[in-house]
C-alpha atoms as a PDB file:
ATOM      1  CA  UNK A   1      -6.115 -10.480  34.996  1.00  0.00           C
ATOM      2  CA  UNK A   2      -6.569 -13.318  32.573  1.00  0.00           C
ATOM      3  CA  UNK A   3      -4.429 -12.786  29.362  1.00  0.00           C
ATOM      4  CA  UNK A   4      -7.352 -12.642  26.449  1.00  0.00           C
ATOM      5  CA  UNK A   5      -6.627 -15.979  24.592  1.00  0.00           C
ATOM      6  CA  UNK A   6      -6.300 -16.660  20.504  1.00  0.00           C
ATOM      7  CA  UNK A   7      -9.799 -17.224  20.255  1.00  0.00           C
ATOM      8  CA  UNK A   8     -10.534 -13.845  20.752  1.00  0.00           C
ATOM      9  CA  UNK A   9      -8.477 -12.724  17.785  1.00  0.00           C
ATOM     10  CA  UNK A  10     -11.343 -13.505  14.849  1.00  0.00           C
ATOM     11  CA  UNK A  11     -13.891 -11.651  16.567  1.00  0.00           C
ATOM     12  CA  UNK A  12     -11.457  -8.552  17.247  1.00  0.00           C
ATOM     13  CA  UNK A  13     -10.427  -8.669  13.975  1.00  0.00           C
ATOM     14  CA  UNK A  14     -13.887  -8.527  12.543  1.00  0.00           C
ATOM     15  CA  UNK A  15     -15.060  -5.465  14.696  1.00  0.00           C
ATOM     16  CA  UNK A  16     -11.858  -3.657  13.128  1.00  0.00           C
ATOM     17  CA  UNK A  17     -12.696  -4.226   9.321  1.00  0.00           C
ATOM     18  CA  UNK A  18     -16.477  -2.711  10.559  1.00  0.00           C
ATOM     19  CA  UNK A  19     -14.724  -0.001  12.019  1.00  0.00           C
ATOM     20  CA  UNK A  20     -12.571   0.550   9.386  1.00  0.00           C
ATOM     21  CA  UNK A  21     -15.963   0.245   6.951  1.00  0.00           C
ATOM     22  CA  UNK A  22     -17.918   2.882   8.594  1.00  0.00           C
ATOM     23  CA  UNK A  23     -15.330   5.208   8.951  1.00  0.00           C
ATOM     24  CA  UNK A  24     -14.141   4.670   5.105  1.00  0.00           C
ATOM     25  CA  UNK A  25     -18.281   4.887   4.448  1.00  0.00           C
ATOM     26  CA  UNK A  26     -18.350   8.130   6.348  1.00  0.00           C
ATOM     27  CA  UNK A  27     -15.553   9.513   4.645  1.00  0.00           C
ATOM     28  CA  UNK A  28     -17.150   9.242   1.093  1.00  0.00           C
ATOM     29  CA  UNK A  29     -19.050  12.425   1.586  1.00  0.00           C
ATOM     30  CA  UNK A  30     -15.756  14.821   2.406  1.00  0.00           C
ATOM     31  CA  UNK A  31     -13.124  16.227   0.451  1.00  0.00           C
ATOM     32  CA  UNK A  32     -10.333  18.943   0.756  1.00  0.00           C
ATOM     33  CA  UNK A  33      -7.952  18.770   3.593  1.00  0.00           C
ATOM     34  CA  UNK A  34     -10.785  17.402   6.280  1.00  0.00           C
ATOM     35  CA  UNK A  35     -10.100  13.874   4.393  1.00  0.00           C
ATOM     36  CA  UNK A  36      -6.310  13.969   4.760  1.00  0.00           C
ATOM     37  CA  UNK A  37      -7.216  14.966   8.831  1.00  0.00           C
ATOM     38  CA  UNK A  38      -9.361  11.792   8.540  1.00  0.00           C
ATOM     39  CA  UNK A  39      -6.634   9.632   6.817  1.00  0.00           C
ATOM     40  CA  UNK A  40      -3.966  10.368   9.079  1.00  0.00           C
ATOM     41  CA  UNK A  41      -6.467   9.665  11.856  1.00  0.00           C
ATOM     42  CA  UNK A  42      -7.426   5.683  10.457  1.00  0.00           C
ATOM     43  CA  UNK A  43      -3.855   5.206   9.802  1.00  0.00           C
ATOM     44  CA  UNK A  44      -2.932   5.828  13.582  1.00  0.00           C
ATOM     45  CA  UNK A  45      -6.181   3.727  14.469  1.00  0.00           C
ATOM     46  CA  UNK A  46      -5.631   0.729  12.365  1.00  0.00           C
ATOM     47  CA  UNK A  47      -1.985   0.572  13.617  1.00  0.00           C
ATOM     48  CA  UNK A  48      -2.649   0.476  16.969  1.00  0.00           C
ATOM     49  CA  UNK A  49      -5.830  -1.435  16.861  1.00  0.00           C
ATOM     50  CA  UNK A  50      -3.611  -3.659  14.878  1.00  0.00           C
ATOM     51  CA  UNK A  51      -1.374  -4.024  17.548  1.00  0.00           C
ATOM     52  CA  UNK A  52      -3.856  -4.916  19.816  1.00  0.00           C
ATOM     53  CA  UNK A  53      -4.982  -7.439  17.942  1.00  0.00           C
ATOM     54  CA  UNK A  54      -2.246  -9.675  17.559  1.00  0.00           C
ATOM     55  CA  UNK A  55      -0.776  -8.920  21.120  1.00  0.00           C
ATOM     56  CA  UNK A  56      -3.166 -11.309  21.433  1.00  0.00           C
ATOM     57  CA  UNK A  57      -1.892 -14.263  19.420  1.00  0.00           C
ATOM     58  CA  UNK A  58       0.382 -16.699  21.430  1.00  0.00           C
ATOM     59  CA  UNK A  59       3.442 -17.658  18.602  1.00  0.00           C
ATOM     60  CA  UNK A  60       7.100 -17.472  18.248  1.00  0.00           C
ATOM     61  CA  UNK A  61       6.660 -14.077  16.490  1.00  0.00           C
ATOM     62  CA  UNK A  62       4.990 -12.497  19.772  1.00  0.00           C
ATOM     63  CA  UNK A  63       7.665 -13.848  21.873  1.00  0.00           C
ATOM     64  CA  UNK A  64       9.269 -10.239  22.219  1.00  0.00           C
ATOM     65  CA  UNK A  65       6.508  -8.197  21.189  1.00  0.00           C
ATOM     66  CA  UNK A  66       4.592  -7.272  17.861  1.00  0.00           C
ATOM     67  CA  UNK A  67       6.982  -6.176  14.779  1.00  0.00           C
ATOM     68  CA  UNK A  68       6.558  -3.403  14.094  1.00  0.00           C
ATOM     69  CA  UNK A  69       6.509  -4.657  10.197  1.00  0.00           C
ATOM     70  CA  UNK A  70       3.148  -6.939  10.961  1.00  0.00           C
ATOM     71  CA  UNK A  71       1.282  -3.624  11.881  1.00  0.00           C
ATOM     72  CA  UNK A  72       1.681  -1.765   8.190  1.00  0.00           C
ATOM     73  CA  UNK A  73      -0.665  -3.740   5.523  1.00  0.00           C
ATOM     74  CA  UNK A  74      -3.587  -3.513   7.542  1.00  0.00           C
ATOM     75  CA  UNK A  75      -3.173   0.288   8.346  1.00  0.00           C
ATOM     76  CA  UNK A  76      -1.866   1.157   4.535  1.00  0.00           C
ATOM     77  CA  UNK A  77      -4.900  -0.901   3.445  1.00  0.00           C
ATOM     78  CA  UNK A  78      -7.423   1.230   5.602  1.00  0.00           C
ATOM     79  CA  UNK A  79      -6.326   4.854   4.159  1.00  0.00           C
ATOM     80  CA  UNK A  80      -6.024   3.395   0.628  1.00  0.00           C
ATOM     81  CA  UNK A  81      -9.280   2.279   1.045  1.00  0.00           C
ATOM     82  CA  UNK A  82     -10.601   5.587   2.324  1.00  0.00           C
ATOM     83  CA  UNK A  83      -9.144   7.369  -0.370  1.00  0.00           C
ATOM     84  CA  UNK A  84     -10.373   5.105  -3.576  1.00  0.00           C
ATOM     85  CA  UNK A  85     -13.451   5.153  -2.723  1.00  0.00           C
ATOM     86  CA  UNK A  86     -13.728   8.504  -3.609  1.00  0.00           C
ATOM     87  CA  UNK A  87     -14.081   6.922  -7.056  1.00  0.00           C
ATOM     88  CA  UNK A  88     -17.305   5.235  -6.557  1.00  0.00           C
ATOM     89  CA  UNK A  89     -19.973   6.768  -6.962  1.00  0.00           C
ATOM     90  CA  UNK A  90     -22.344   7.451  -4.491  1.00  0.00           C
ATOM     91  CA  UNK A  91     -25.092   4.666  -4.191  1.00  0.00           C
ATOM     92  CA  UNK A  92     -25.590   0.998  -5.181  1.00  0.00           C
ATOM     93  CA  UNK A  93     -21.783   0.783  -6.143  1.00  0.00           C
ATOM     94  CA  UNK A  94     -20.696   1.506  -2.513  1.00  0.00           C
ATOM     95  CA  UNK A  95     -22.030  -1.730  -0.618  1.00  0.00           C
ATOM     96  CA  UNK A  96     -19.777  -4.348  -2.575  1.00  0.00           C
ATOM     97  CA  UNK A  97     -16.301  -1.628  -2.000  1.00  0.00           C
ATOM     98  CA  UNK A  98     -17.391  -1.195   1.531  1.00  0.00           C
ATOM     99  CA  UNK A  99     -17.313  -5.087   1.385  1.00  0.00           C
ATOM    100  CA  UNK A 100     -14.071  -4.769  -0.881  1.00  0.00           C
ATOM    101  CA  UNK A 101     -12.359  -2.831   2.485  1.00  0.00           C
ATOM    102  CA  UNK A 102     -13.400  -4.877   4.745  1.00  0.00           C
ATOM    103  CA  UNK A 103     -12.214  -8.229   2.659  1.00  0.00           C
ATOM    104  CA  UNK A 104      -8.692  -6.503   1.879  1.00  0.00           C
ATOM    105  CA  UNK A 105      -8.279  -5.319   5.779  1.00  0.00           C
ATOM    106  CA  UNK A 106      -9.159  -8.724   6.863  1.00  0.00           C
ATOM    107  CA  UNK A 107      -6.997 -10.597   5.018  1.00  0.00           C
ATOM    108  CA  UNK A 108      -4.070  -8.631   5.955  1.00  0.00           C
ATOM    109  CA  UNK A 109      -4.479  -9.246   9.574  1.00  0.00           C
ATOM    110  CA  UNK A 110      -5.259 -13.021   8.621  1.00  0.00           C
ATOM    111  CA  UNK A 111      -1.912 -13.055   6.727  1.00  0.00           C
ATOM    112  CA  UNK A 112       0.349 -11.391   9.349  1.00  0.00           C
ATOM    113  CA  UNK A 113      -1.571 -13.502  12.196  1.00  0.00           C
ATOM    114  CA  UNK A 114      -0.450 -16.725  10.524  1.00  0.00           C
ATOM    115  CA  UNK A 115       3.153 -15.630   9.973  1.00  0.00           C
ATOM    116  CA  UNK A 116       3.288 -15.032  13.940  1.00  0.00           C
ATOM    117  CA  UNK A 117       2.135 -18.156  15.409  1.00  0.00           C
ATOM    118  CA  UNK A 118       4.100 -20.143  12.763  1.00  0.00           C
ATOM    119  CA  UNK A 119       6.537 -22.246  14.154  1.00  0.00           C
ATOM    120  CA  UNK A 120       8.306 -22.774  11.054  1.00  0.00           C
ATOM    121  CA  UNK A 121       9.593 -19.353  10.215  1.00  0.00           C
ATOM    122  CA  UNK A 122       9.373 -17.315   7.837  1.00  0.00           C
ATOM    123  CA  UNK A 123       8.929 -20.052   4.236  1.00  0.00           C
ATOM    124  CA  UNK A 124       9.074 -18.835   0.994  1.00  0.00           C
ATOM    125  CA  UNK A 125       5.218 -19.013   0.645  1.00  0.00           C
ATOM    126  CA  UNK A 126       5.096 -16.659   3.204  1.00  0.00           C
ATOM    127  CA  UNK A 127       7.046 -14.331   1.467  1.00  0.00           C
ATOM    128  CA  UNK A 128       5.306 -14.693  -1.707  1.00  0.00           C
ATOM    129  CA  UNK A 129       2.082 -13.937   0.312  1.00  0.00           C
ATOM    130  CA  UNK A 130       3.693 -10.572   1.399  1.00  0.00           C
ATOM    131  CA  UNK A 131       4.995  -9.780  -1.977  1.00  0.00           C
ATOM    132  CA  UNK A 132       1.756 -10.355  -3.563  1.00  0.00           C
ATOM    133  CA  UNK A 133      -0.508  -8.604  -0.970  1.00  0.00           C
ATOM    134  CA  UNK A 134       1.678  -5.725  -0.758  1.00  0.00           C
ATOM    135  CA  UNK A 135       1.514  -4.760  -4.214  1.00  0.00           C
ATOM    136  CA  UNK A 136      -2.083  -5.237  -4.025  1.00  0.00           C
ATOM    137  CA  UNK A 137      -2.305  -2.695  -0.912  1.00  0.00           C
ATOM    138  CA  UNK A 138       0.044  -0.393  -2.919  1.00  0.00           C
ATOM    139  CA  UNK A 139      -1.792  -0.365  -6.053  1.00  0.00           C
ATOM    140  CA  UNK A 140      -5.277   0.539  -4.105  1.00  0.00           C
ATOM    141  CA  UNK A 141      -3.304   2.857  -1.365  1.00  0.00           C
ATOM    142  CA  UNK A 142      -1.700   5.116  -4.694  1.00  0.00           C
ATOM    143  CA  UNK A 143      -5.311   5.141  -6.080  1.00  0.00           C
ATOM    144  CA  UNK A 144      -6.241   6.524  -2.665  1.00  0.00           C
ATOM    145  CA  UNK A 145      -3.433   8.954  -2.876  1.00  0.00           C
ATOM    146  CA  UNK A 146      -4.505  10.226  -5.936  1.00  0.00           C
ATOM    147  CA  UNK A 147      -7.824  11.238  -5.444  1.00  0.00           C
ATOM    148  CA  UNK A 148      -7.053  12.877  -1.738  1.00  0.00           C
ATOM    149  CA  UNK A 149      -5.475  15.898  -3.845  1.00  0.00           C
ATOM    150  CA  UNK A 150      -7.668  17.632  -6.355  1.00  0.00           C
ATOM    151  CA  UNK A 151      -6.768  17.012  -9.892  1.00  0.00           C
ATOM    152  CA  UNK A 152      -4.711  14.193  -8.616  1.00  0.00           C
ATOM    153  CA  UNK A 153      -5.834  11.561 -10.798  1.00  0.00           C
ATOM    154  CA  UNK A 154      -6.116  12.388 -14.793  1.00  0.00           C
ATOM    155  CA  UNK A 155      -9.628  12.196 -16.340  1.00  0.00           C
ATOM    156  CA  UNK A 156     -10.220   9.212 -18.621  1.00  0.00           C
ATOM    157  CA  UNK A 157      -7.847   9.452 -21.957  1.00  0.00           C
ATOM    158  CA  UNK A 158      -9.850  11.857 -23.927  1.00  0.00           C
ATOM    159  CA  UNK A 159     -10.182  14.484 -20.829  1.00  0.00           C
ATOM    160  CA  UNK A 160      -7.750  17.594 -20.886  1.00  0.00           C
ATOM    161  CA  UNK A 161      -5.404  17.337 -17.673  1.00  0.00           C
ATOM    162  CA  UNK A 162      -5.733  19.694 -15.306  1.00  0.00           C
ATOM    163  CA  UNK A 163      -2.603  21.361 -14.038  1.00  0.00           C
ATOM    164  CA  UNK A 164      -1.356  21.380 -10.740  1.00  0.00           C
ATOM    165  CA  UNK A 165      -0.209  23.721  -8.639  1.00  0.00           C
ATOM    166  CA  UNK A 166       3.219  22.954  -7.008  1.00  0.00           C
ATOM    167  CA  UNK A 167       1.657  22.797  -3.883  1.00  0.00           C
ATOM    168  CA  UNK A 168      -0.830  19.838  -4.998  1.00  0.00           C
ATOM    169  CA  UNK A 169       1.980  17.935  -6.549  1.00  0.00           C
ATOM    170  CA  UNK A 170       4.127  17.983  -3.396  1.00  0.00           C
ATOM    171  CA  UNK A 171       1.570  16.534  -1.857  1.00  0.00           C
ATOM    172  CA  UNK A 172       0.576  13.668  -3.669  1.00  0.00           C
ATOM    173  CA  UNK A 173       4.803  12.995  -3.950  1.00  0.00           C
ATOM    174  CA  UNK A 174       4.562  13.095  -0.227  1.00  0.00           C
ATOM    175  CA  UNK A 175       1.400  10.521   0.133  1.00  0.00           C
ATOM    176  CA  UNK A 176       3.137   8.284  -2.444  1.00  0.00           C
ATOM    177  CA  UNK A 177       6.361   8.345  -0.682  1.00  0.00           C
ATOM    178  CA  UNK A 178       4.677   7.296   3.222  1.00  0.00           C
ATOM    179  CA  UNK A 179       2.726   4.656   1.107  1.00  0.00           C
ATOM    180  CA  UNK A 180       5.820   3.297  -0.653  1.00  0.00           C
ATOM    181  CA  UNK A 181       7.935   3.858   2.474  1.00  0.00           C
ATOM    182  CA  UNK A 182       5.812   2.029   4.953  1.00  0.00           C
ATOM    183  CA  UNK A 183       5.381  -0.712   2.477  1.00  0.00           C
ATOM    184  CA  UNK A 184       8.934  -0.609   1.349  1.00  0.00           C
ATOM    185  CA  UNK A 185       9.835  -1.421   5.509  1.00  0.00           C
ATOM    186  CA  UNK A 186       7.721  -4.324   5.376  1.00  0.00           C
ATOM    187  CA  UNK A 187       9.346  -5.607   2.616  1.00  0.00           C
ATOM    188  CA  UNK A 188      12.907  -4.793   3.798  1.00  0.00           C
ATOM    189  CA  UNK A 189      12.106  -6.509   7.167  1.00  0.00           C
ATOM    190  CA  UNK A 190      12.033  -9.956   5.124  1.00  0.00           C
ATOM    191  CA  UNK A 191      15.455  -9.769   4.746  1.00  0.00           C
ATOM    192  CA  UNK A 192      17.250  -7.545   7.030  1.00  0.00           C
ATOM    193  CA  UNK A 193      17.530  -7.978  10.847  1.00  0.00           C
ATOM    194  CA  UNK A 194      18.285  -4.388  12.097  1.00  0.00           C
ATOM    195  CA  UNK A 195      15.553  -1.851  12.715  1.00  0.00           C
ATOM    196  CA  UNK A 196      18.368   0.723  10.963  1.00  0.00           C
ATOM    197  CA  UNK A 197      18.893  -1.452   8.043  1.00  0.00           C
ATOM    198  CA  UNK A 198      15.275  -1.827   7.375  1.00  0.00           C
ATOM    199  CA  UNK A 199      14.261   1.936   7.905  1.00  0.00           C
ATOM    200  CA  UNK A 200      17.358   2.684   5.212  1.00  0.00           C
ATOM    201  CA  UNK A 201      15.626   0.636   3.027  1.00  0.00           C
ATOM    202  CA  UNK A 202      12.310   2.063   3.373  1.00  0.00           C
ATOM    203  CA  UNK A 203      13.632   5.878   2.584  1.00  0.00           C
ATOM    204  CA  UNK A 204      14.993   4.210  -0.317  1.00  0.00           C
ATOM    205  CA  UNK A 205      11.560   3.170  -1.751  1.00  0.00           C
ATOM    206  CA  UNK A 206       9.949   6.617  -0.537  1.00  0.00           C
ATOM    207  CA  UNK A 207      12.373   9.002  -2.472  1.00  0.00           C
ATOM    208  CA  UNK A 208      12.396   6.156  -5.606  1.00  0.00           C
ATOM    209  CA  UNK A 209       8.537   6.453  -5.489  1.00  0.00           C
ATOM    210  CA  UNK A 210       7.940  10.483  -4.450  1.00  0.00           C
ATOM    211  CA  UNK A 211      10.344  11.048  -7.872  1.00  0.00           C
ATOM    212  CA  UNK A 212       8.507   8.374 -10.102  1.00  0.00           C
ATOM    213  CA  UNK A 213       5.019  10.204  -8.798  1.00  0.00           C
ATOM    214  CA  UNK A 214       5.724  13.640  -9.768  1.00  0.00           C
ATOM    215  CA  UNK A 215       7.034  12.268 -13.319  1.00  0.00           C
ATOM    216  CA  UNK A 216       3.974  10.505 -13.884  1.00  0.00           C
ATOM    217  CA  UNK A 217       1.747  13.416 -12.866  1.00  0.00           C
ATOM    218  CA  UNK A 218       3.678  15.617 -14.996  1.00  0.00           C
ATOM    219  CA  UNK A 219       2.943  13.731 -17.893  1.00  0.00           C
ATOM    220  CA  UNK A 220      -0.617  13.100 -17.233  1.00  0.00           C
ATOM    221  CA  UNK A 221      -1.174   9.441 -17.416  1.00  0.00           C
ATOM    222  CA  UNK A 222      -4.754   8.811 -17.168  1.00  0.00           C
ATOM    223  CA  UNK A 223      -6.830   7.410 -14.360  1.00  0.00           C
ATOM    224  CA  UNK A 224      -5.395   4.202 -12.850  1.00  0.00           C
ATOM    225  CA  UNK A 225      -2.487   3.846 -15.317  1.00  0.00           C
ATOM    226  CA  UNK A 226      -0.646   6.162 -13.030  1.00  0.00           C
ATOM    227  CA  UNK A 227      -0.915   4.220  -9.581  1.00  0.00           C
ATOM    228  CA  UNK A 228      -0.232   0.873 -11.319  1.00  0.00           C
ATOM    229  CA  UNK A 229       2.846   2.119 -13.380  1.00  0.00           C
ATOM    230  CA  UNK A 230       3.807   3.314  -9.654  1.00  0.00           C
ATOM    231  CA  UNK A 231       3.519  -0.263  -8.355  1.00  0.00           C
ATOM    232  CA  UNK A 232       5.129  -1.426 -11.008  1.00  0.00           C
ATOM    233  CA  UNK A 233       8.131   1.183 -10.163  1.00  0.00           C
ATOM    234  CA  UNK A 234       7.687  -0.318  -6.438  1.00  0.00           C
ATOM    235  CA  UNK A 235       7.865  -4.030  -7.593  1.00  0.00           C
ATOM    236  CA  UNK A 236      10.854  -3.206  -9.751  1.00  0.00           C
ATOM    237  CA  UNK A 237      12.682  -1.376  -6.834  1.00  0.00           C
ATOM    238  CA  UNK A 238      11.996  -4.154  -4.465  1.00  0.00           C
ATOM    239  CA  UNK A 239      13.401  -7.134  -6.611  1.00  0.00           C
ATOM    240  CA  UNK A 240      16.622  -4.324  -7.519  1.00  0.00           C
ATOM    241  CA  UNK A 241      17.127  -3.839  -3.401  1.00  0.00           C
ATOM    242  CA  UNK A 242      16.355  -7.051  -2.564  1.00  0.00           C
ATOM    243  CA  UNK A 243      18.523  -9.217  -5.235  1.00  0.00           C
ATOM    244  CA  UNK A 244      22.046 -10.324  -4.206  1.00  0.00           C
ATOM    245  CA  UNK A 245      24.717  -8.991  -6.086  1.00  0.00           C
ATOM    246  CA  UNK A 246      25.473 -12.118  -7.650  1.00  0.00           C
ATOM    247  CA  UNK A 247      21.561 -12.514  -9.016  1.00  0.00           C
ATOM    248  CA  UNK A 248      21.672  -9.233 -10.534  1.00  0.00           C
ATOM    249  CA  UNK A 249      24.368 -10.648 -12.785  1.00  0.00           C
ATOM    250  CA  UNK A 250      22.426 -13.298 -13.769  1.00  0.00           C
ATOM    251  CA  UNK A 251      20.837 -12.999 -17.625  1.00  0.00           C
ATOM    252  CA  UNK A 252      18.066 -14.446 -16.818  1.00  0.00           C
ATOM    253  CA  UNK A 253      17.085 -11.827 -13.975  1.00  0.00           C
ATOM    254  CA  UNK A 254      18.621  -9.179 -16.225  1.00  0.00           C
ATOM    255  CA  UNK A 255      15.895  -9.748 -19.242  1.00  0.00           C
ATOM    256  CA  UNK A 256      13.007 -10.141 -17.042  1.00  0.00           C
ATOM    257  CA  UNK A 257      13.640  -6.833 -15.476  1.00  0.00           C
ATOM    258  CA  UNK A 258      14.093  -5.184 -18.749  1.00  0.00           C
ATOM    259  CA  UNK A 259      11.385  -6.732 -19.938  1.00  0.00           C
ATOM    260  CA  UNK A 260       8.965  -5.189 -17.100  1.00  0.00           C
ATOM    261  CA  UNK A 261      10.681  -1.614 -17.330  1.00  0.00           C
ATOM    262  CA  UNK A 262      10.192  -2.106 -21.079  1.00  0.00           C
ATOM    263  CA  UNK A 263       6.717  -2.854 -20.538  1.00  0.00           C
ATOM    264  CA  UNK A 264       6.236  -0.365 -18.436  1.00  0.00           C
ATOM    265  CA  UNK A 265       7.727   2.468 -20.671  1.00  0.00           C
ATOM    266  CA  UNK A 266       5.346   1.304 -23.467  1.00  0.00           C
ATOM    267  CA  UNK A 267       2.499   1.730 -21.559  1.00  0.00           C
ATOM    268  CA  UNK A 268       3.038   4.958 -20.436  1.00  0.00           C
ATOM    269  CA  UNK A 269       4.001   5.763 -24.064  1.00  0.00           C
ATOM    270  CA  UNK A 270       1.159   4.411 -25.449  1.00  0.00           C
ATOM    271  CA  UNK A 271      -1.193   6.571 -22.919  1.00  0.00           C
ATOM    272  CA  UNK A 272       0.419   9.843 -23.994  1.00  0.00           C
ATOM    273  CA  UNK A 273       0.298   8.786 -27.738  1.00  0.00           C
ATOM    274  CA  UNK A 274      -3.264   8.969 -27.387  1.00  0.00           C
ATOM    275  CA  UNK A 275      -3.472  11.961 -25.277  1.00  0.00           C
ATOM    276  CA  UNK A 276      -1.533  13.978 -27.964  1.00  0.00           C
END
């Protein structure tokens, strides 16, 4: 049998991001735990559809087989997707987030399809790339989080918050830590070689995240404050883990971190300032 060739990757790639539309489209109209049956269900299709896909692609990064790191924006993208769109409201408002999913799921295949047939490594643009799209994905994947639980994202910043039951809030610490820990292994597999070393790394980022979750919900920032502040938290972890020793001590590096966990602190200070 004829091995498919790189040609066939674009057109593979766009029948995915339809896939991945109409199932996100479909999902719209359910709630409770049928949607978390559904999101666990797109995350296991995108990866290995994923996989497929660039099984096809003929690069030094195939050589030995697909990462498994290559396989985790697209899928994280689709079930933050499905989640957030919860948020739109039914009608008009769908068509351009429908497009929205598809563009986002796209580009992460595009972006881990050029990083495997590069035959000059991994550069530093390519890491910036990562960086950037993984916040992106984590930012619209802790949105998606959110609204899978009820009462999971605040109302707006004159709405009472709702309590949650312990049960709720274990779950939405448990989304945000498979989100930040899936994300957190794709980062940790730009600079570690060992699958052990990167999966360390990754539990790292899902306790660091589950913890910074439950204190947010617990003092009820509002809307999408929450998810950003947690990418934020995410961002912050990553250039902590990822810093030599020898960086850290630099002053530079020291203020701009404080500056961001300052910034961070004011917001969420700000947002319960107002709520009081």
């Amino acid at each position: 049998m004829q091995r498919p060739t790189t040609l066939e990757v674009p057109a593979a790639r766009r029948d995915l991001a339809l896939l991945v539309v109409v199932i996100v489209g479909l999902a719209r109209l359910l709630d409770g735990p049928l949607a978390w049956v559904v999101a666990v269900l797109l995350l296991a299709a995108t990866l290995l559809a994923s996989l497929e896909i660039l099984g096809r692609l003929e690069g030094p990064g195939t050589e030995g087989g697909v990462p498994i790191e290559s396989l985790i924006l697209p899928a994280v993208a689709a079930i933050g997707c499905l989640g957030a769109i919860d948020l739109v409201p039914i009608g008009i408002w769908l068509l351009p987030a429908l497009a929205a999913t598809a563009f986002l799921v796209d580009r992460a295949l595009v972006l881990e399809e050029r990083i495997l047939v590069s035959d000059r490594g991994l550069t530093q643009e390519d890491r910036s790339s990562i960086l950037v799209a993984t916040l992106l994905i984590g930012f619209v994947a802790f949105v998606g989080a959110g609204t899978l639980a009820p009462g999971g994202l605040v109302g707006g910043s004159a709405a009472p918050a709702v309590p949650l039951s312990g049960s709720d809030l274990l779950v939405i610490a448990i989304a945000d830590a498979v989100i930040a820990g899936l994300l957190g292994y794709r980062a940790a597999a730009l600079r570690v070689v060992t699958f052990r070393d990167a999966l360390w790394s990754a539990a790292t980022y899902a306790i660091a995240i589950a913890i910074g979750a439950a204190a947010l919900r617990a003092m009820a920032i509002p809307r999408l404050i929450g998810p950003a502040l947690l990418t934020l938290a995410f961002y912050l972890w990553d250039a902590f883990h990822g810093t030599a020793p020898s960086r850290r001590r630099d002053p530079q590096w020291i203020w701009q971190t404080l500056l961001l966990v300052l910034l961070g602190a004011l917001v969420a200070g700000w947002n319960l300032l107002i709520r009081s």
